[in-house]
C-alpha atoms as a PDB file:
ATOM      1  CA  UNK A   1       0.000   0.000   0.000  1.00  0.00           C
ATOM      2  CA  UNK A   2       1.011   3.545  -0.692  1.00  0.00           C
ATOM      3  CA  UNK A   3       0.167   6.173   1.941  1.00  0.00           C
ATOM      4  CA  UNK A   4      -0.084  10.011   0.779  1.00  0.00           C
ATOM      5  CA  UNK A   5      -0.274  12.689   2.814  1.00  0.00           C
ATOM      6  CA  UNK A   6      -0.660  16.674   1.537  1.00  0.00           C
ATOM      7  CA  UNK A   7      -0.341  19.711   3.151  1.00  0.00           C
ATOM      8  CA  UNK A   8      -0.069  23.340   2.693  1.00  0.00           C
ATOM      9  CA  UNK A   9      -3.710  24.282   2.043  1.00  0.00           C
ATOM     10  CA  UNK A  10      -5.906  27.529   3.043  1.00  0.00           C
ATOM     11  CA  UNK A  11      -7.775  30.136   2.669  1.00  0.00           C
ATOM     12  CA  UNK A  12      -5.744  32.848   0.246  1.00  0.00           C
ATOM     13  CA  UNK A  13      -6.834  35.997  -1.392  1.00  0.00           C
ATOM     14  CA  UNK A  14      -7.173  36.230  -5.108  1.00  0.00           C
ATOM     15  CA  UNK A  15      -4.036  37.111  -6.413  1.00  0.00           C
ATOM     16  CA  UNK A  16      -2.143  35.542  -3.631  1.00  0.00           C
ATOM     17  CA  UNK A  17       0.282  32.447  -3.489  1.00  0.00           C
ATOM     18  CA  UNK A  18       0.021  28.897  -2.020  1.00  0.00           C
ATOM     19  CA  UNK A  19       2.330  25.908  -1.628  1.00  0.00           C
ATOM     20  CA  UNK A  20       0.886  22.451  -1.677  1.00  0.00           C
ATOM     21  CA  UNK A  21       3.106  19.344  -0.688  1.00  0.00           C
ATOM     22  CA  UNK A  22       2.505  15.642  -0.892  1.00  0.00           C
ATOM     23  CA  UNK A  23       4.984  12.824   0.860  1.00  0.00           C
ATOM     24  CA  UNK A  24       4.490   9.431  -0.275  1.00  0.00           C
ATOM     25  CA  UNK A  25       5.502   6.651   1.932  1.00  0.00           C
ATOM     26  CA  UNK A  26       5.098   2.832   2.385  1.00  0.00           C
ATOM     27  CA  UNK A  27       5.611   0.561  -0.960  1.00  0.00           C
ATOM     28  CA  UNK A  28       6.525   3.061  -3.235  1.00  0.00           C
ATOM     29  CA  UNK A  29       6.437   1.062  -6.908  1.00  0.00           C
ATOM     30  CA  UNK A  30       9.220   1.587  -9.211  1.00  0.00           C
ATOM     31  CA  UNK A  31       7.180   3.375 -11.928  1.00  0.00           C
ATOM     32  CA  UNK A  32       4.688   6.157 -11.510  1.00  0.00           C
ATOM     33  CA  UNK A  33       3.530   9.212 -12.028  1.00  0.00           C
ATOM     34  CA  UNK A  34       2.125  11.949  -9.448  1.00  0.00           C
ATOM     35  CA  UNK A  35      -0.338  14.891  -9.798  1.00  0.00           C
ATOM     36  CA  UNK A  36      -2.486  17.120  -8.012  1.00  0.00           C
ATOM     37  CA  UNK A  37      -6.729  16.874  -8.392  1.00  0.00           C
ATOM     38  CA  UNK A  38      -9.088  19.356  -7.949  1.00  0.00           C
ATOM     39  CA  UNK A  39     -12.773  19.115  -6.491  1.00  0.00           C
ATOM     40  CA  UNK A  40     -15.772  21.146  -5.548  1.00  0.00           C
ATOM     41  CA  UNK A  41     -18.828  20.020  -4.185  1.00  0.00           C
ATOM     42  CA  UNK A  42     -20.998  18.398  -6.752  1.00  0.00           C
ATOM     43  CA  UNK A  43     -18.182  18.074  -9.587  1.00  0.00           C
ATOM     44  CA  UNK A  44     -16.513  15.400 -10.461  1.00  0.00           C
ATOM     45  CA  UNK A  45     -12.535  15.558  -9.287  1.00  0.00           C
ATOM     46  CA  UNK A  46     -10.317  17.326 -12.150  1.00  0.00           C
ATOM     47  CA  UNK A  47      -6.432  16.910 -13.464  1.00  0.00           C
ATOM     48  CA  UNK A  48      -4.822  20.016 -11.845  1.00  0.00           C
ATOM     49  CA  UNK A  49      -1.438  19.142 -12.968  1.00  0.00           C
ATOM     50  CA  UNK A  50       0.583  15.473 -12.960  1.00  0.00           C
ATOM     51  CA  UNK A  51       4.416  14.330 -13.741  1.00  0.00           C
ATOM     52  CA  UNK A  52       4.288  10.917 -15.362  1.00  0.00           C
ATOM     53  CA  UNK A  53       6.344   8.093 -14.941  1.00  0.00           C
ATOM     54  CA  UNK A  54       8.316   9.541 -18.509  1.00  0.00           C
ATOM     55  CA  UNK A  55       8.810  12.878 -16.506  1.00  0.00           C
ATOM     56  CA  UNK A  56       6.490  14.587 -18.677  1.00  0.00           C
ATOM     57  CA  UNK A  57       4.418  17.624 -17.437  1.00  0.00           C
ATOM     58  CA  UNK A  58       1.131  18.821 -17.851  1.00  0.00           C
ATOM     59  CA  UNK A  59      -1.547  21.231 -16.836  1.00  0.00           C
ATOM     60  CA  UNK A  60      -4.971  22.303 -17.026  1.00  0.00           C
ATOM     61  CA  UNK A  61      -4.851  24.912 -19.583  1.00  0.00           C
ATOM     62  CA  UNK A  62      -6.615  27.029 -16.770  1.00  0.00           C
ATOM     63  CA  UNK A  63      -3.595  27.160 -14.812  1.00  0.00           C
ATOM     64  CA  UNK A  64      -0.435  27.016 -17.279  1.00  0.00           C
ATOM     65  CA  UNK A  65       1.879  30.176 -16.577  1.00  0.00           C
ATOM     66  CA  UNK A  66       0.355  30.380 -12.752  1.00  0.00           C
ATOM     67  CA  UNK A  67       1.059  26.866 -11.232  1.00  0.00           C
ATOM     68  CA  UNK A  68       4.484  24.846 -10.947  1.00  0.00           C
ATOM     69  CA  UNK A  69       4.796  21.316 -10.245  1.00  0.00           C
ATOM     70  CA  UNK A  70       7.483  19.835  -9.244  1.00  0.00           C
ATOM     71  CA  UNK A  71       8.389  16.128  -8.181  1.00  0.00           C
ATOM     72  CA  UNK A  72      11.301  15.192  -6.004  1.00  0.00           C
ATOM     73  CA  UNK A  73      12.789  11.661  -7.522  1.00  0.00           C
ATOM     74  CA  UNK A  74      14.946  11.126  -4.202  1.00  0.00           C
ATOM     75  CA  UNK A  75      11.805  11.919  -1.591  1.00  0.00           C
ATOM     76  CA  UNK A  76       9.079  10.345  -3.275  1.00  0.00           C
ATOM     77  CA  UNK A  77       7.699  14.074  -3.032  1.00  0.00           C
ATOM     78  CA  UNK A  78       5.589  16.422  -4.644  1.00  0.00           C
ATOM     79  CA  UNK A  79       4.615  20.037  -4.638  1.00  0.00           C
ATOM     80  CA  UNK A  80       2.408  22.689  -6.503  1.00  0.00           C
ATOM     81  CA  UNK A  81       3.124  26.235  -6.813  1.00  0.00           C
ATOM     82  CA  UNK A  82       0.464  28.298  -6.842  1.00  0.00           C
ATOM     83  CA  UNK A  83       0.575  31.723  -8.110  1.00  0.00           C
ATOM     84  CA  UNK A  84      -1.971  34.430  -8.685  1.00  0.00           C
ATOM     85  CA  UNK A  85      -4.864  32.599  -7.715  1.00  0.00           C
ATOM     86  CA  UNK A  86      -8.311  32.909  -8.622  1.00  0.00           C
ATOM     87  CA  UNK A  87     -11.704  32.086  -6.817  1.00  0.00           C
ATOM     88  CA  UNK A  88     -12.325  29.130  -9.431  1.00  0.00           C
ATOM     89  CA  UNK A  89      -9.662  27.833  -7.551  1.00  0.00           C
ATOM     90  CA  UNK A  90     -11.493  26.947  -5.197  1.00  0.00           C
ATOM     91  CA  UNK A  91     -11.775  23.519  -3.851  1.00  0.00           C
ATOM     92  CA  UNK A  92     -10.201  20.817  -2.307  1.00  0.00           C
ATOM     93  CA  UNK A  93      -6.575  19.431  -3.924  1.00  0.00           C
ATOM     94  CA  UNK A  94      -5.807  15.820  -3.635  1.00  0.00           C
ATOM     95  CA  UNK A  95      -2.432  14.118  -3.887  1.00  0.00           C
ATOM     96  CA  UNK A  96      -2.656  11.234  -7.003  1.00  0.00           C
ATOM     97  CA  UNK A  97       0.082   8.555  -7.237  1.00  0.00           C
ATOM     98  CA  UNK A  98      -1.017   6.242  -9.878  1.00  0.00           C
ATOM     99  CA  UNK A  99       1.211   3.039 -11.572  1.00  0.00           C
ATOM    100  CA  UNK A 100       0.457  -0.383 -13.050  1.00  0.00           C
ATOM    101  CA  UNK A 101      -0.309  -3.673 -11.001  1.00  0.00           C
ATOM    102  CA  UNK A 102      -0.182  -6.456 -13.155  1.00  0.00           C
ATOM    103  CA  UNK A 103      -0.657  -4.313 -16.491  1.00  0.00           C
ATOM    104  CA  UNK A 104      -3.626  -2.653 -14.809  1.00  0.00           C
ATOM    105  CA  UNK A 105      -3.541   0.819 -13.579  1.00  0.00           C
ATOM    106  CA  UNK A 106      -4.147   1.695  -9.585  1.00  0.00           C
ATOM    107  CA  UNK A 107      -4.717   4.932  -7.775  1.00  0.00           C
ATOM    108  CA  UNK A 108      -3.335   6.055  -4.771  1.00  0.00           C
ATOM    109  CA  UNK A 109      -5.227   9.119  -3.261  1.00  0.00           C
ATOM    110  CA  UNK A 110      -4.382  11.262  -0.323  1.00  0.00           C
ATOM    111  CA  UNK A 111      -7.283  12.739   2.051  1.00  0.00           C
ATOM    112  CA  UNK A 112      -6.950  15.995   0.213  1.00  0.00           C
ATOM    113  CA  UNK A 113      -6.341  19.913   1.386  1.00  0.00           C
ATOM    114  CA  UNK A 114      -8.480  22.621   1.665  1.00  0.00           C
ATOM    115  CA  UNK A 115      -7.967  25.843  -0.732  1.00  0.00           C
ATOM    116  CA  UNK A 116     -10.435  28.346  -0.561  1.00  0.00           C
ATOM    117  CA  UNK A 117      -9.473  31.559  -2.405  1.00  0.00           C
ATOM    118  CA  UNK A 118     -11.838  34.139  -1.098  1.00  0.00           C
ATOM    119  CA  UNK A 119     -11.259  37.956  -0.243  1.00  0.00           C
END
């Protein structure tokens, strides 16, 4: 099992700046990708922004030029910049670690932060 655990979130202005980190622990697989999720009530949860297993980046068009992800190969770590931040920010930001178990893909999910952007 893979435990992750995020922290950094709450409440910001709009326009302000928040760090989110995730620390993965227990059996960490050999291959796999990490990303941050987004959800508000009554939505389904959204791709924020993820590194795969191939080191490649992306982002929700929403928040390219605002957000930075970065993964730490050495920690098993993860973190989100978040820059100039908007109320459709809103919501709550889960940690993702997904990788393949027996060909089939499984998803690791932290309990999640809280990020309201609000004056």
């Amino acid at each position: 099992q893979v435990q992750l655990v995020e922290s950094g979130g709450g409440l910001v202005h709009p326009g302000g700046s928040l760090r989110l980190s995730c620390a993965a622990s227990g059996r960490i697989p050999d291959r796999f990708g990490m990303g941050w999720y987004r959800q508000t009530p009554g939505k389904e949860r959204e791709l924020v922004a993820k590194v795969t297993d191939k080191r490649v980046t992306q982002y929700h068009d929403s928040v390219k030029g605002r957000f930075t992800i970065s993964r730490d190969y050495t920690k098993n770590a993860l973190s989100l910049q978040m820059n100039s931040l908007k109320p459709d920010n809103t919501g709550v930001y889960y940690c993702n670690l997904v990788t393949r178990e027996f060909a089939v893909p499984r998803n690791y999910w932290g309990q999640g932060t809280q990020v309201p952007v609000s004056a």
